[in-house]
N, C-alpha and C. Protein backbone atom coordinates (compact mmCIF):
# COMPACT_ATOMS: atom_id res chain seq x y z
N UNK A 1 -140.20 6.89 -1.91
CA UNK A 1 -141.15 5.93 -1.33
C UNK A 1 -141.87 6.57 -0.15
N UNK A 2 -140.86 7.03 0.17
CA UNK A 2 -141.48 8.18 1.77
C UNK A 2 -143.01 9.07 1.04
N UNK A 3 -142.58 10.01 0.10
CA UNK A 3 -143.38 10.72 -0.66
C UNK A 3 -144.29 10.33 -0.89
N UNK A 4 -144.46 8.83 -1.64
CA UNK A 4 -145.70 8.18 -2.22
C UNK A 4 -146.69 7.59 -0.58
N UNK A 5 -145.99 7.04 -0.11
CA UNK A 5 -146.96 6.55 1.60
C UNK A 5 -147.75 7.63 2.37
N UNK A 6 -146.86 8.80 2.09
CA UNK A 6 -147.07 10.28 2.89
C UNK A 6 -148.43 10.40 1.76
N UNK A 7 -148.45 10.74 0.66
CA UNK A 7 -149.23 10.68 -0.15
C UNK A 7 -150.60 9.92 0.24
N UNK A 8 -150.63 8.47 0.01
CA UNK A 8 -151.34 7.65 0.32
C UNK A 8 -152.18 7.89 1.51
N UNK A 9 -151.35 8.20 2.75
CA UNK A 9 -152.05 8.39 4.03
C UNK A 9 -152.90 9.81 4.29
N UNK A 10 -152.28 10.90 3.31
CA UNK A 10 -153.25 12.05 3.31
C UNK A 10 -154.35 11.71 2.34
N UNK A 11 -154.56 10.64 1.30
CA UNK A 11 -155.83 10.85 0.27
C UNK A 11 -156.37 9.84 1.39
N UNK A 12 -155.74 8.77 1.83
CA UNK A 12 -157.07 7.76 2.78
C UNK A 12 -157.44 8.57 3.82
N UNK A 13 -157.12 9.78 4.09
CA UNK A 13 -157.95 10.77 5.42
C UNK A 13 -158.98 11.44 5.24
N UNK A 14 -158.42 12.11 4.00
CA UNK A 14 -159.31 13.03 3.45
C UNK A 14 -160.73 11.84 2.72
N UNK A 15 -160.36 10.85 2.18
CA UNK A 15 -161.59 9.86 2.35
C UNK A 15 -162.05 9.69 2.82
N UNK A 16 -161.61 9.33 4.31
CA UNK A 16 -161.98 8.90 5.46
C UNK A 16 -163.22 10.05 5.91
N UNK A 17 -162.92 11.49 5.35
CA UNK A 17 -163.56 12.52 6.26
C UNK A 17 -164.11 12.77 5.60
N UNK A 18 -164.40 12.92 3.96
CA UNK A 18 -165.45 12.85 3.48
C UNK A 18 -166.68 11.51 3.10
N UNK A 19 -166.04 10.48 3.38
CA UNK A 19 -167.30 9.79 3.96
C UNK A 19 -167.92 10.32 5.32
N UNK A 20 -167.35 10.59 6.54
CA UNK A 20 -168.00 10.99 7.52
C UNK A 20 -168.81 11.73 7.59
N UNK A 21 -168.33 12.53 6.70
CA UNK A 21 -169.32 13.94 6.32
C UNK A 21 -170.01 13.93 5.80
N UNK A 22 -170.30 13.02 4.57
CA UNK A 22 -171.46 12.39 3.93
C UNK A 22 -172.51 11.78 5.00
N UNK A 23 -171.79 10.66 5.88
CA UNK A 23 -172.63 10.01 6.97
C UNK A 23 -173.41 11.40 7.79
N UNK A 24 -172.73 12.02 8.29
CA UNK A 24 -172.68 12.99 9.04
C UNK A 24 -174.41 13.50 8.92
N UNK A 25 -173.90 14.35 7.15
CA UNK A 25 -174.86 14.87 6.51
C UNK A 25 -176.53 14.04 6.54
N UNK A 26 -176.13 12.87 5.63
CA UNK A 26 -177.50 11.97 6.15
C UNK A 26 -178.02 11.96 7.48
N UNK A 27 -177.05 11.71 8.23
CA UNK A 27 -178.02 10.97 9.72
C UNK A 27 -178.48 12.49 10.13
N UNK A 28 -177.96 13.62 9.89
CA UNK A 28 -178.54 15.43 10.09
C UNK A 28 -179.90 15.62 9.66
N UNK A 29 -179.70 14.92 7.90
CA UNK A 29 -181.23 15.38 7.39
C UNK A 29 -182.38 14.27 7.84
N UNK A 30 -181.75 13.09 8.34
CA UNK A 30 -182.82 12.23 8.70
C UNK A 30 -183.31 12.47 9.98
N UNK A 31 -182.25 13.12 10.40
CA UNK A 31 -183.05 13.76 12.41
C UNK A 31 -183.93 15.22 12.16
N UNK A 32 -183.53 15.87 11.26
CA UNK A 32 -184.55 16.63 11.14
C UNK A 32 -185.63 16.71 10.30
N UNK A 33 -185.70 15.66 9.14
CA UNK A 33 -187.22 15.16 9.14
C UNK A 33 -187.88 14.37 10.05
N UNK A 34 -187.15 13.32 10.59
CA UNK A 34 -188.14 12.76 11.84
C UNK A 34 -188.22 14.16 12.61
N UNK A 35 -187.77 15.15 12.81
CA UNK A 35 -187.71 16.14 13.81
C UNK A 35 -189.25 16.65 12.83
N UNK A 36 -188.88 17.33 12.05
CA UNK A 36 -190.55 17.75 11.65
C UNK A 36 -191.59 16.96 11.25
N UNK A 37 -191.55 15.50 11.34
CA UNK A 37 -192.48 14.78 10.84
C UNK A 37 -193.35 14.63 12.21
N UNK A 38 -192.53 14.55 13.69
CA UNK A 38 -193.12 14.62 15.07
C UNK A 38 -193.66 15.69 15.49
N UNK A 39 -193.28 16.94 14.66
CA UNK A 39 -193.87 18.25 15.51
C UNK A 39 -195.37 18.50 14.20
């Protein structure tokens, strides 16, 4: 049971951090088109 929770809590992180990184990624490419759409 230990195994399976331990389990559980490393795939909801690694979720956790690849959504961020997804977010991450977007709000990056959206600052640098507003970044070249202003210059």
């Amino acid at each position: 049971m230990t195994l399976t929770s331990n389990n559980y809590k490393v795939t909801d992180i690694n979720t956790l951090i690849f959504i961020y990184l997804q977010h991450f990624l977007l709000f990056y490419c959206n600052y640098k088109s507003d970044n070249i759409d202003t210059v």
